[in-house]
C-alpha atoms as a PDB file:
ATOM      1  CA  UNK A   1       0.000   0.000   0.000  1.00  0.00           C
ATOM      2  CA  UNK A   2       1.489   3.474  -0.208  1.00  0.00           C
ATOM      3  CA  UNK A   3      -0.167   7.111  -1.240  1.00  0.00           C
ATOM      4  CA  UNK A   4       1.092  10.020  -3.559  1.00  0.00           C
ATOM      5  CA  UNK A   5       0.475  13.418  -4.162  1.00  0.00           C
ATOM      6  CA  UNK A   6       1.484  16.127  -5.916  1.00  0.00           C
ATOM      7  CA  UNK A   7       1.338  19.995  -6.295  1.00  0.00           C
ATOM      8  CA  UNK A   8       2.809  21.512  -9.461  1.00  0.00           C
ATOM      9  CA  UNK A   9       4.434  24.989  -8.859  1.00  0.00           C
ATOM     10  CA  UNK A  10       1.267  27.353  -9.739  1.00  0.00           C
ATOM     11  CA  UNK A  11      -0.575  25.847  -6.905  1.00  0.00           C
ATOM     12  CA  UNK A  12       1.912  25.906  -4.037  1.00  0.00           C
ATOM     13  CA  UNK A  13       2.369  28.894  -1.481  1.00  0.00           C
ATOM     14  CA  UNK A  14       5.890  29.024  -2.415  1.00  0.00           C
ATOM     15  CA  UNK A  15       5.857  28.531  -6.223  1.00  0.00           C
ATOM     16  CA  UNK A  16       7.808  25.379  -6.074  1.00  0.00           C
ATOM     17  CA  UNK A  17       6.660  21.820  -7.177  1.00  0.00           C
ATOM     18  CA  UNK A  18       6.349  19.464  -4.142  1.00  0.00           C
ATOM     19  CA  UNK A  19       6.134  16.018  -4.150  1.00  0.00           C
ATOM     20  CA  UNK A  20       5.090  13.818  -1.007  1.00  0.00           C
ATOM     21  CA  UNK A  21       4.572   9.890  -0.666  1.00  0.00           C
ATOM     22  CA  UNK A  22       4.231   7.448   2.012  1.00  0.00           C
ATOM     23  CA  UNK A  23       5.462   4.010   2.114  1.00  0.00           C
ATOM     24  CA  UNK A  24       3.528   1.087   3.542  1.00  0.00           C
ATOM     25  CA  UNK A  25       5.354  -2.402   3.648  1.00  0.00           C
ATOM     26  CA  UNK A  26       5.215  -5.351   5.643  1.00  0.00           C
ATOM     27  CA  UNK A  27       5.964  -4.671   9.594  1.00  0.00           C
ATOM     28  CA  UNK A  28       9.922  -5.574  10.012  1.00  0.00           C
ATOM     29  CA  UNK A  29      10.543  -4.644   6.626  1.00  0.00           C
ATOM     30  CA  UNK A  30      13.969  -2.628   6.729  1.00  0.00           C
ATOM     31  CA  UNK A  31      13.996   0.742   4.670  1.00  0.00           C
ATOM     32  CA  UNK A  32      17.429   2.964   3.877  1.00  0.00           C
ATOM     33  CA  UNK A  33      18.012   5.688   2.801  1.00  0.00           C
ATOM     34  CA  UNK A  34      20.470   6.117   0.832  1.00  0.00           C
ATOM     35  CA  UNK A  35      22.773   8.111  -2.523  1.00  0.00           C
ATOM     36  CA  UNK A  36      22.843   6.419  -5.703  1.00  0.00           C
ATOM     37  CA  UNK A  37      26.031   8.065  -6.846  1.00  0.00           C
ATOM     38  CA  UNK A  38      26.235   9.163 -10.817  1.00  0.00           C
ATOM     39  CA  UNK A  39      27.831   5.963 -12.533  1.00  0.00           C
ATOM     40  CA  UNK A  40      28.525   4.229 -15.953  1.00  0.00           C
ATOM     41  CA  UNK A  41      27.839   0.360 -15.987  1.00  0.00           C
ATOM     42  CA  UNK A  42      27.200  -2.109 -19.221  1.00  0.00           C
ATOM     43  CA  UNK A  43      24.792  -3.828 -17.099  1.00  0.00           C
ATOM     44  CA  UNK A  44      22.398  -3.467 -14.102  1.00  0.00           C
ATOM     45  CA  UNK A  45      22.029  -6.180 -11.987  1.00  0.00           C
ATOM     46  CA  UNK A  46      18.145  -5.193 -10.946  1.00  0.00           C
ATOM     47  CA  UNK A  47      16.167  -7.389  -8.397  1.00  0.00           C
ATOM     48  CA  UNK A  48      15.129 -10.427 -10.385  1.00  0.00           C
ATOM     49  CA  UNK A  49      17.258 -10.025 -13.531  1.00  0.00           C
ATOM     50  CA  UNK A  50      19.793  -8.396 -15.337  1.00  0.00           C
ATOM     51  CA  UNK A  51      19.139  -4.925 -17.588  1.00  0.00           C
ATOM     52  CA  UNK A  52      21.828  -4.777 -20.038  1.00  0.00           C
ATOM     53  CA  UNK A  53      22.682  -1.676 -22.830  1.00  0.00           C
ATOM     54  CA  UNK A  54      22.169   1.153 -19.934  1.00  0.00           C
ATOM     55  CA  UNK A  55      25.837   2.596 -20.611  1.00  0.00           C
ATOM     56  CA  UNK A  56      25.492   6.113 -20.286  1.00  0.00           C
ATOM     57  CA  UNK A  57      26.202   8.008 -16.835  1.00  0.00           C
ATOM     58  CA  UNK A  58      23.361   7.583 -14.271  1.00  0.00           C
ATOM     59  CA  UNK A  59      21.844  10.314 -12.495  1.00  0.00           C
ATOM     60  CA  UNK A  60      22.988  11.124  -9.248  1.00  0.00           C
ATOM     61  CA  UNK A  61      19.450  10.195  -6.396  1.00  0.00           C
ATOM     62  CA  UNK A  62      18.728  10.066  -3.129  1.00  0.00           C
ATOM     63  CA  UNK A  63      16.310   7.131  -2.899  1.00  0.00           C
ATOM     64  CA  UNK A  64      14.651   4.969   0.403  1.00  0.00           C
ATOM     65  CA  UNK A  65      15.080   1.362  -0.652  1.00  0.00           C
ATOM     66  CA  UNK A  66      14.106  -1.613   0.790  1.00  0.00           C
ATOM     67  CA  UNK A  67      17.087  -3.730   2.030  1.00  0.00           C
ATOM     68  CA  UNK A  68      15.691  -7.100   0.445  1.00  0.00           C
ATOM     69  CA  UNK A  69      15.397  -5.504  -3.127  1.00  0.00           C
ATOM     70  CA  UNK A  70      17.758  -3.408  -5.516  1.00  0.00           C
ATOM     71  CA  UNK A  71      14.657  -1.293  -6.219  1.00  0.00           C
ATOM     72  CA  UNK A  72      13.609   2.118  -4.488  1.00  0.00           C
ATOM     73  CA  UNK A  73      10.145   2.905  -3.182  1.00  0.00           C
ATOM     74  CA  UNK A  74      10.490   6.616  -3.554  1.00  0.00           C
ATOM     75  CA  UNK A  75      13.486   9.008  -4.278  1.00  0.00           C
ATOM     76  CA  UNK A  76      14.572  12.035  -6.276  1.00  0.00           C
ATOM     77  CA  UNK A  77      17.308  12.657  -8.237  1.00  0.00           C
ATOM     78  CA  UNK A  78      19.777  16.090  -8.216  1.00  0.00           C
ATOM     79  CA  UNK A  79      17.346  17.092 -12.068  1.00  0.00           C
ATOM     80  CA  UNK A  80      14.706  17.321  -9.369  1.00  0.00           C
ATOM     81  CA  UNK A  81      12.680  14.164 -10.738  1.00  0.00           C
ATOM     82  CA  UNK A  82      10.788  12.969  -7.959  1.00  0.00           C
ATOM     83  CA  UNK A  83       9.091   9.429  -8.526  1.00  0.00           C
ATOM     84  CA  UNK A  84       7.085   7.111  -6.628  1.00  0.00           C
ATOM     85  CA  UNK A  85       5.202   3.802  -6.939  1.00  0.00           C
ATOM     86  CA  UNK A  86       2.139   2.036  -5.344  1.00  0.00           C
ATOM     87  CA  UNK A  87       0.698  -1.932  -5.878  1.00  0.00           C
ATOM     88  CA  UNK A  88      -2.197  -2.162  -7.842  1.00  0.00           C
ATOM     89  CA  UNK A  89      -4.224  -5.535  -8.916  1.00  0.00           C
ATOM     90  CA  UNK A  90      -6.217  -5.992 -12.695  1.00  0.00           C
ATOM     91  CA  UNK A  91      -7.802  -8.174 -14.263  1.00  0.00           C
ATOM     92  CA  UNK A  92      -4.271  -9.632 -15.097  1.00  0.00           C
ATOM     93  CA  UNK A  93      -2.925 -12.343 -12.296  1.00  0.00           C
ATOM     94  CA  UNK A  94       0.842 -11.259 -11.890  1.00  0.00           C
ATOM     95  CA  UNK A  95       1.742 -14.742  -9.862  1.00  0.00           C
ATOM     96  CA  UNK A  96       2.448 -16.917 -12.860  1.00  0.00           C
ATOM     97  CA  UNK A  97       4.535 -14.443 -14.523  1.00  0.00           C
ATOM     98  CA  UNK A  98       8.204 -14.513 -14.515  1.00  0.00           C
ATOM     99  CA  UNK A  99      10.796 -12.390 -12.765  1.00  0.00           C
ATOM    100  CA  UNK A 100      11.514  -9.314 -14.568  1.00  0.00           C
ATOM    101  CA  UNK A 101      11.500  -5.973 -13.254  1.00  0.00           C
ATOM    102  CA  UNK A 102       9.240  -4.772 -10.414  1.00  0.00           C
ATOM    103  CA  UNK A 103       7.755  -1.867 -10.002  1.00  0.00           C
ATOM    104  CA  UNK A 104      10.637  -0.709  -7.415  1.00  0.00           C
ATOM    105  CA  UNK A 105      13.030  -1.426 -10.120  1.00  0.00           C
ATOM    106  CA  UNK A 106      11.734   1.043 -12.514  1.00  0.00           C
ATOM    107  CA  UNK A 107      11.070   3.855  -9.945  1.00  0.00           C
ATOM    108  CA  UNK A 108      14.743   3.559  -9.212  1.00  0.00           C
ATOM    109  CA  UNK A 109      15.664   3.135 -13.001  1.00  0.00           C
ATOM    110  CA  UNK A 110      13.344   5.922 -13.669  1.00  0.00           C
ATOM    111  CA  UNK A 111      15.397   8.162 -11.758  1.00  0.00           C
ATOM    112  CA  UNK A 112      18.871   7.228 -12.503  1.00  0.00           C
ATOM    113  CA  UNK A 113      18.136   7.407 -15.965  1.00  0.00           C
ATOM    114  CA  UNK A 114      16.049  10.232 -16.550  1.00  0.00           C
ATOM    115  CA  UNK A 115      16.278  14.107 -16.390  1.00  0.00           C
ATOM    116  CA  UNK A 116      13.011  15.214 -16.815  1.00  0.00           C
ATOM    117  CA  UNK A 117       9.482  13.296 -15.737  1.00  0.00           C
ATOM    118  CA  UNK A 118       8.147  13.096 -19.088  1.00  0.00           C
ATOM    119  CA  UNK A 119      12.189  11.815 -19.678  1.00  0.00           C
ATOM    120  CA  UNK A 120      11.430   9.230 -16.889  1.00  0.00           C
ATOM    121  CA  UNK A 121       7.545   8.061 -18.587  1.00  0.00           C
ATOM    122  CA  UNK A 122       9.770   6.630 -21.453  1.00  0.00           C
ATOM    123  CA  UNK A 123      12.670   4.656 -19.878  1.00  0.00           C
ATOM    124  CA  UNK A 124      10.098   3.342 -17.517  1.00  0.00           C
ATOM    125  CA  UNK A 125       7.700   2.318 -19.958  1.00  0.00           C
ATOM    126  CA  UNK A 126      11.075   1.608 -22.378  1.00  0.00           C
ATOM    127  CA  UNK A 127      12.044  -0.710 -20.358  1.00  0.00           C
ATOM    128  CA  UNK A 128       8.872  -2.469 -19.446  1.00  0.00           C
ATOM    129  CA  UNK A 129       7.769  -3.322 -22.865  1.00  0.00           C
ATOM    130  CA  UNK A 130      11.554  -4.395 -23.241  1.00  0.00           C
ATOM    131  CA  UNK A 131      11.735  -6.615 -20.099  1.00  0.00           C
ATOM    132  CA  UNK A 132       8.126  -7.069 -18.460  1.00  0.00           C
ATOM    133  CA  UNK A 133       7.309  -7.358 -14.758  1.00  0.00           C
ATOM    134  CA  UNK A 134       7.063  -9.854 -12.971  1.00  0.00           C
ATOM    135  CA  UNK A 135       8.440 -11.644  -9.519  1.00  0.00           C
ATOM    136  CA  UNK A 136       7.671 -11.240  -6.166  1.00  0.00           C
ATOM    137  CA  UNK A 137       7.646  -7.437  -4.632  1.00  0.00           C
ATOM    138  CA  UNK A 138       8.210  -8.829  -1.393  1.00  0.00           C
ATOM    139  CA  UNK A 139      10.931 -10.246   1.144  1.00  0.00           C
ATOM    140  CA  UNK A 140      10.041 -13.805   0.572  1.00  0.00           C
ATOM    141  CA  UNK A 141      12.028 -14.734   3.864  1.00  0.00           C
ATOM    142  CA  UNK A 142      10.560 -11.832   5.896  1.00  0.00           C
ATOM    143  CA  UNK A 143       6.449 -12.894   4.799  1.00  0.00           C
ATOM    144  CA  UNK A 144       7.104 -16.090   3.880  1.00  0.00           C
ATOM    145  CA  UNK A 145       5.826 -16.381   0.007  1.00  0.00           C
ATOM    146  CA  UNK A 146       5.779 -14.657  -2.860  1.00  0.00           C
ATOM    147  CA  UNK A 147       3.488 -11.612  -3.390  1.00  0.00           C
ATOM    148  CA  UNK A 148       4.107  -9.956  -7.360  1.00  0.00           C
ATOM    149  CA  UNK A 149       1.959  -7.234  -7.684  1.00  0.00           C
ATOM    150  CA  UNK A 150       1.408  -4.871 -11.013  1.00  0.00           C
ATOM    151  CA  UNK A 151       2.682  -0.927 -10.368  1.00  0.00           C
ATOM    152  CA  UNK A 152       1.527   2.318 -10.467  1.00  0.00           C
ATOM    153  CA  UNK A 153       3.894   5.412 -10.803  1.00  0.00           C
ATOM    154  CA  UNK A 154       3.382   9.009  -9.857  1.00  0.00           C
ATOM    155  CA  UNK A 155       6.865  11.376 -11.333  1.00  0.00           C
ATOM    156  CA  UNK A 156       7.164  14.807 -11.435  1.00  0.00           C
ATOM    157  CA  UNK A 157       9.456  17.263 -11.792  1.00  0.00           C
ATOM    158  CA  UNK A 158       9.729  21.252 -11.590  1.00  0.00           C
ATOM    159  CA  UNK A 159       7.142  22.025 -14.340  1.00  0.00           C
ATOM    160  CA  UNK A 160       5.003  18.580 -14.965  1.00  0.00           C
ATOM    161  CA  UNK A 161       4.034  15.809 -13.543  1.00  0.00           C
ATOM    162  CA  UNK A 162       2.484  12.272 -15.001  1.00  0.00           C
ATOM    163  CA  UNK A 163       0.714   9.392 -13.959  1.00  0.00           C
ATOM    164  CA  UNK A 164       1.768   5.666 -15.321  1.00  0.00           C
ATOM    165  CA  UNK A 165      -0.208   2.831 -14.508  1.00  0.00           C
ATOM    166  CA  UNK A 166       0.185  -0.593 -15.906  1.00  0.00           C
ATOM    167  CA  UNK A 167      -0.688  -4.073 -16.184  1.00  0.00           C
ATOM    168  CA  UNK A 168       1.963  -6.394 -16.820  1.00  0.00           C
ATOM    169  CA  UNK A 169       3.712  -5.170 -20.213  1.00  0.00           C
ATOM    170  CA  UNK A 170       0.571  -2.864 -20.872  1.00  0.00           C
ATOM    171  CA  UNK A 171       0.431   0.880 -19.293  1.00  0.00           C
ATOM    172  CA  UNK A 172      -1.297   3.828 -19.746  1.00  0.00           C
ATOM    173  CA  UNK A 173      -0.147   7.502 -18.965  1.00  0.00           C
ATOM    174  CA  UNK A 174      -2.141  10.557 -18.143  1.00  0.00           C
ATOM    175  CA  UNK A 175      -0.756  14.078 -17.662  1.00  0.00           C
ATOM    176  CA  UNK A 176      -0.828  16.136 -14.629  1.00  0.00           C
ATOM    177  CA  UNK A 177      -3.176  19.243 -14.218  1.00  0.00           C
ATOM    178  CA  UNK A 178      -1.892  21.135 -11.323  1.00  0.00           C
ATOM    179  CA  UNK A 179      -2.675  18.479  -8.716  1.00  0.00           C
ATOM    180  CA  UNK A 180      -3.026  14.660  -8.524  1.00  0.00           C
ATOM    181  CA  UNK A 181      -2.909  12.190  -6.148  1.00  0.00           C
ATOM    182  CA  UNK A 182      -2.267   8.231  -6.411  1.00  0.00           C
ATOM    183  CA  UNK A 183      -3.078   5.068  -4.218  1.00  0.00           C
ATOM    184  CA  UNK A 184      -3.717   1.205  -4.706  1.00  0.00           C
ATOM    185  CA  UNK A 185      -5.882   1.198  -7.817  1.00  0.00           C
ATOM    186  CA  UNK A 186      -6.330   2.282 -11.093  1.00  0.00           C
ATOM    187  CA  UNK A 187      -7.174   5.647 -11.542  1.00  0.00           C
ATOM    188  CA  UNK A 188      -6.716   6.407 -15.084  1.00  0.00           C
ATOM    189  CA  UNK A 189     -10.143   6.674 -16.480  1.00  0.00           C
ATOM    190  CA  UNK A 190      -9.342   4.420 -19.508  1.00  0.00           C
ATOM    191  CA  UNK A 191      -6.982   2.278 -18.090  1.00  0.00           C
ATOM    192  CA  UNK A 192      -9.499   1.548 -15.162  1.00  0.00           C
ATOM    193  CA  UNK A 193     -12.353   0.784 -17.087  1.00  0.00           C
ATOM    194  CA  UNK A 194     -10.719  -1.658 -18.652  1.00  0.00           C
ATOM    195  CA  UNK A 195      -8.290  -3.124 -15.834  1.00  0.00           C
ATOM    196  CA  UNK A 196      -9.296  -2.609 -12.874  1.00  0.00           C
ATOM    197  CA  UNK A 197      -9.850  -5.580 -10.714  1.00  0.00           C
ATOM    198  CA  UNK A 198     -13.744  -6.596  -9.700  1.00  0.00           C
ATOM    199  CA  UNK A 199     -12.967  -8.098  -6.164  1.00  0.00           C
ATOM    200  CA  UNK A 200     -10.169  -5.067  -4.855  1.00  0.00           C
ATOM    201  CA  UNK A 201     -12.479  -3.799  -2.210  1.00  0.00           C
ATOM    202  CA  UNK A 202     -11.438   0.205  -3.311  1.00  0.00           C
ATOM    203  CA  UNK A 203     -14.639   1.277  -1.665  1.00  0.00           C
ATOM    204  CA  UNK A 204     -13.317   0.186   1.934  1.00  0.00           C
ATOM    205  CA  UNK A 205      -9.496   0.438   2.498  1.00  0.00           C
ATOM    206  CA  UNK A 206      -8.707   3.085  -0.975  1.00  0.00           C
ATOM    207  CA  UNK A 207     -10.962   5.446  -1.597  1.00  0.00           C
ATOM    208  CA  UNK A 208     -10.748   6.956   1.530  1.00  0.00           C
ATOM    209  CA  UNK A 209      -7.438   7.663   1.462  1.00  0.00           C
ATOM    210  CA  UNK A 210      -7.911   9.012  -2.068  1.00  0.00           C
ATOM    211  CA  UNK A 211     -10.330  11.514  -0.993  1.00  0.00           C
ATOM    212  CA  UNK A 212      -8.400  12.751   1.891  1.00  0.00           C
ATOM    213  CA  UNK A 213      -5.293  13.499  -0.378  1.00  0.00           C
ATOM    214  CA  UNK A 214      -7.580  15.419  -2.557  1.00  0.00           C
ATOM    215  CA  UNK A 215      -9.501  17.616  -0.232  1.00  0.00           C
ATOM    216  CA  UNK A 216      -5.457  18.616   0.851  1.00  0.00           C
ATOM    217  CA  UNK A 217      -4.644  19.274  -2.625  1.00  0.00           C
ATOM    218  CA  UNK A 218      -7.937  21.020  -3.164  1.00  0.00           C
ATOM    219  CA  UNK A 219      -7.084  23.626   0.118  1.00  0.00           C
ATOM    220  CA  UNK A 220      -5.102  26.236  -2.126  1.00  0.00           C
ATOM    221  CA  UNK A 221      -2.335  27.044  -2.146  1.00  0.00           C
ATOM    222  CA  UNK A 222      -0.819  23.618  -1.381  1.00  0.00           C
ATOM    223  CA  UNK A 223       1.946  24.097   1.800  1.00  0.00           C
ATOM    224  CA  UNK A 224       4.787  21.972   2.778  1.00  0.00           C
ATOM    225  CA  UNK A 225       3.348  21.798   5.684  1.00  0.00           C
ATOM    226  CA  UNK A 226      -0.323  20.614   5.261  1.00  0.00           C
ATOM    227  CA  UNK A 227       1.544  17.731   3.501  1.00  0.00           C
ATOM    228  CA  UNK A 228       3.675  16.811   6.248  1.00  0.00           C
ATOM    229  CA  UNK A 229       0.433  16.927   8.475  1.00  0.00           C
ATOM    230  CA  UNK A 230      -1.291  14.814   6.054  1.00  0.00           C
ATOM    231  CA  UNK A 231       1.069  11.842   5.448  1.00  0.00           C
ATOM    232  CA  UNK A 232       1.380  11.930   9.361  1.00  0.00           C
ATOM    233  CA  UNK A 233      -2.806  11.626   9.637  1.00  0.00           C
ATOM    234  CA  UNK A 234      -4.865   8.740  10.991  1.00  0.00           C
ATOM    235  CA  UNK A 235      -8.472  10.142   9.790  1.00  0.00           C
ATOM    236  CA  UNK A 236      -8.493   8.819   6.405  1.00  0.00           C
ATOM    237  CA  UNK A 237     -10.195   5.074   7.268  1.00  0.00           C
ATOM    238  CA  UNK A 238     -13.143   3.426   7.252  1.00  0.00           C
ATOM    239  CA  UNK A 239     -11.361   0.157   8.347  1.00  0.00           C
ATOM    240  CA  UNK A 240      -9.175   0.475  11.392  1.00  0.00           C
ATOM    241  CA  UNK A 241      -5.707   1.135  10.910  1.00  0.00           C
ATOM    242  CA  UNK A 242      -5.995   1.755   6.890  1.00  0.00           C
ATOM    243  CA  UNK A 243      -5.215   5.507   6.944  1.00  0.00           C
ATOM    244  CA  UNK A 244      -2.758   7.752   4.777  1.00  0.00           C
ATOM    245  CA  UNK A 245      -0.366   7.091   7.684  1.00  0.00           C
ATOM    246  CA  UNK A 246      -0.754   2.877   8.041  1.00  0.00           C
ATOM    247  CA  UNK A 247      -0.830   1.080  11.320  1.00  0.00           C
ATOM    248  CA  UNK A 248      -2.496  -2.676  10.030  1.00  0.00           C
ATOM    249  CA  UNK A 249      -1.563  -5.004  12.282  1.00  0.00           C
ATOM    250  CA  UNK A 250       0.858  -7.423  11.348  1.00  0.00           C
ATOM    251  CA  UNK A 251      -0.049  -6.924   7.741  1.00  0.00           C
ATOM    252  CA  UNK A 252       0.827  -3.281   6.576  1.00  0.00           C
ATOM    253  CA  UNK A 253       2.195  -0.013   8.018  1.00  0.00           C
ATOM    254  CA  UNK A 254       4.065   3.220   6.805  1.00  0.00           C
ATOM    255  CA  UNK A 255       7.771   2.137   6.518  1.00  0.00           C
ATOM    256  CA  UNK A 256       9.105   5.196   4.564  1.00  0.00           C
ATOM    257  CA  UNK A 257       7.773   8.599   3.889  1.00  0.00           C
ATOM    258  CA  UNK A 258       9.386  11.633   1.722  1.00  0.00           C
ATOM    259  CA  UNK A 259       8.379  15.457   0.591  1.00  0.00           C
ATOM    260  CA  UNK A 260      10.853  16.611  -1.833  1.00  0.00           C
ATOM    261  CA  UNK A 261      10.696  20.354  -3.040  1.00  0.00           C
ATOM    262  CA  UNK A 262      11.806  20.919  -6.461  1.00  0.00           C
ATOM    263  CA  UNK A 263      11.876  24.529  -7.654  1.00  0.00           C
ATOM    264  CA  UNK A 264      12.616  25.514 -11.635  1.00  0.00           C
ATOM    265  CA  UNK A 265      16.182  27.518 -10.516  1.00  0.00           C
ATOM    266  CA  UNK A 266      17.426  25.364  -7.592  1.00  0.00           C
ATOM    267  CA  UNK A 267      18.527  21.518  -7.078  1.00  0.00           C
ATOM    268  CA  UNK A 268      15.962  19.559  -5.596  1.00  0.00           C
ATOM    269  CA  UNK A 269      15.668  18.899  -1.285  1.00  0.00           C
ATOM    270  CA  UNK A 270      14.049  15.703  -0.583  1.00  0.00           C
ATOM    271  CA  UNK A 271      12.873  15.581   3.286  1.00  0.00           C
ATOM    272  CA  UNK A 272      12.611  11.867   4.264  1.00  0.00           C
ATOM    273  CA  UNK A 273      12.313   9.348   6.953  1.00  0.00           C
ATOM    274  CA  UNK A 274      12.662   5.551   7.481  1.00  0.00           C
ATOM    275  CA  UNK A 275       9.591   4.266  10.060  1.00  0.00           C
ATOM    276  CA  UNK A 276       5.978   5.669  10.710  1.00  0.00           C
ATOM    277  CA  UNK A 277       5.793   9.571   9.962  1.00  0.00           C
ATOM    278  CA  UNK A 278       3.696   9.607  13.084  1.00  0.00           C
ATOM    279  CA  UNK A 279       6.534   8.709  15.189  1.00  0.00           C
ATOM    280  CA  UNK A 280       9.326  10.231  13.340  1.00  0.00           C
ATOM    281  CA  UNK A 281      11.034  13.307  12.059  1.00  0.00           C
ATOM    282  CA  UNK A 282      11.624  14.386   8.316  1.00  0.00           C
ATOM    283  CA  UNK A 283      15.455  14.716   7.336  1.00  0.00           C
ATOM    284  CA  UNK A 284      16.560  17.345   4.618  1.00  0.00           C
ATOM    285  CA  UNK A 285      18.876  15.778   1.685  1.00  0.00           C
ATOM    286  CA  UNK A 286      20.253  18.637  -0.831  1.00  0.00           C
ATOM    287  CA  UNK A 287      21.755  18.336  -3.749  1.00  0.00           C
END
């Protein structure tokens, strides 16, 4: 589970684009934070398999990755791309496909490889119709099975922002008008009419969460601070525990959580945090 939103520049207080996600894993799941320093490699050696022909320099990111995978939940990279993903389920069973990429694989891909968000839209979707996804998304040792999922992508930058969902090798990509926020379903019109899975119960443990990150995107202008207070909120349920900020038992909670400003004449500053934002404090990294 995890939630997305974001605020292009003309609808912030401070005329910057900001970018804000929260993470929800397994409990005992280990995040880091960490630099993905600017390289040049033949080959990536992803989570599942190997992405070959990527030999031009990477882009330099600060990305919160869990320690089981090679992928990144959510980062940003010193172009100011911000990018982050969330599980969705279709019509499409992802368990007997392959390993291939994950979704974590292409956020971090997406961001060492891109230098603009509509940049990122075509590696990502590049290298999906390239390699596919499939395997599990999931510590196998720390849950105890596999658990693939399909991927949905929110990436932004200064001056745009997209939405990418997708369904194994399929996808569809809408742009960004002002404001959007993301969560565990399709939201695409088209791409939900078409893939979005009858027994997800969106009603009960998604929608709610939707419409709480759009009534704070709809409070204008958007702050830094009303985002903060949202990813740290525990009013967005209508089943125990299933709020913006997670607490699910021994099933799901907030692992990771990042706002990163990114302003047209400035690097990027990503403010992150490993754990529940609820019980935690944001860190600045600047570029």
């Amino acid at each position: 589970m995890c939630d997305s939103l974001v605020a292009l520049a003309p609808s912030t207080a401070r005329g910057v684009t900001l970018f804000a996600k929260n993470s929800d894993r397994p409990p005992g799941e280990v995040q880091d934070i960490e630099w993905s320093p600017s390289r040049t490699e033949a080959s990536t050696r992803v989570t599942h398999i190997t992405v070959d022909g990527l030999d031009t320099p990477t882009v330099r990111a600060v990305i919160s990755r869990p320690r089981w995978c090679w992928g990144a939940e959510h980062g940003v990279n010193e172009a100011g791309v911000a990018i982050g993903n969330h599980s969705i389920y279709t019509t499409l069973d992802p368990r007997p496909f392959p390993p291939a990429l994950i979704g974590m694989d292409l956020v971090r891909l997406g961001l060492e490889r891109a230098v603009t968000a509509s940049n990122a839209v075509e590696v990502m979707t590049g290298l999906l119709e390239r390699h596919g996804q499939g395997g599990t998304g999931h510590d196998v040792a720390l849950i105890g099975k596999e658990r693939p999922y399909w991927s949905s992508f929110l990436v932004a930058d200064p001056v745009e922002a997209w939405m990418l969902e997708t369904s194994g090798s399929n996808w569809e990509v809408a742009r960004v008008d002002r404001v959007a926020s993301m969560s565990n379903r399709t939201s695409i019109p088209a791409f939900d009419a078409a893939h979005r899975h009858p027994g997800q119960p969106v009603e009960r443990l998604i929608d709610p969460r939707l419409r709480a990150s759009r009534a704070v995107l709809a409070d204008r202008p958007v702050t830094f601070e009303a985002l903060a207070a949202h990813l740290r909120s525990h009013d967005s349920c209508v089943e125990p525990g299933w709020s913006v900020c997670m607490h699910v038992g021994t099933d799901e909670v907030t692992t990771a959580s990042m706002i990163a400003e990114m302003p047209i004449d400035r690097p990027p500053t990503a403010w992150m945090l490993t754990g529940s934002p609820c019980e935690n404090d944001y860190s600045a990294y600047a570029f």
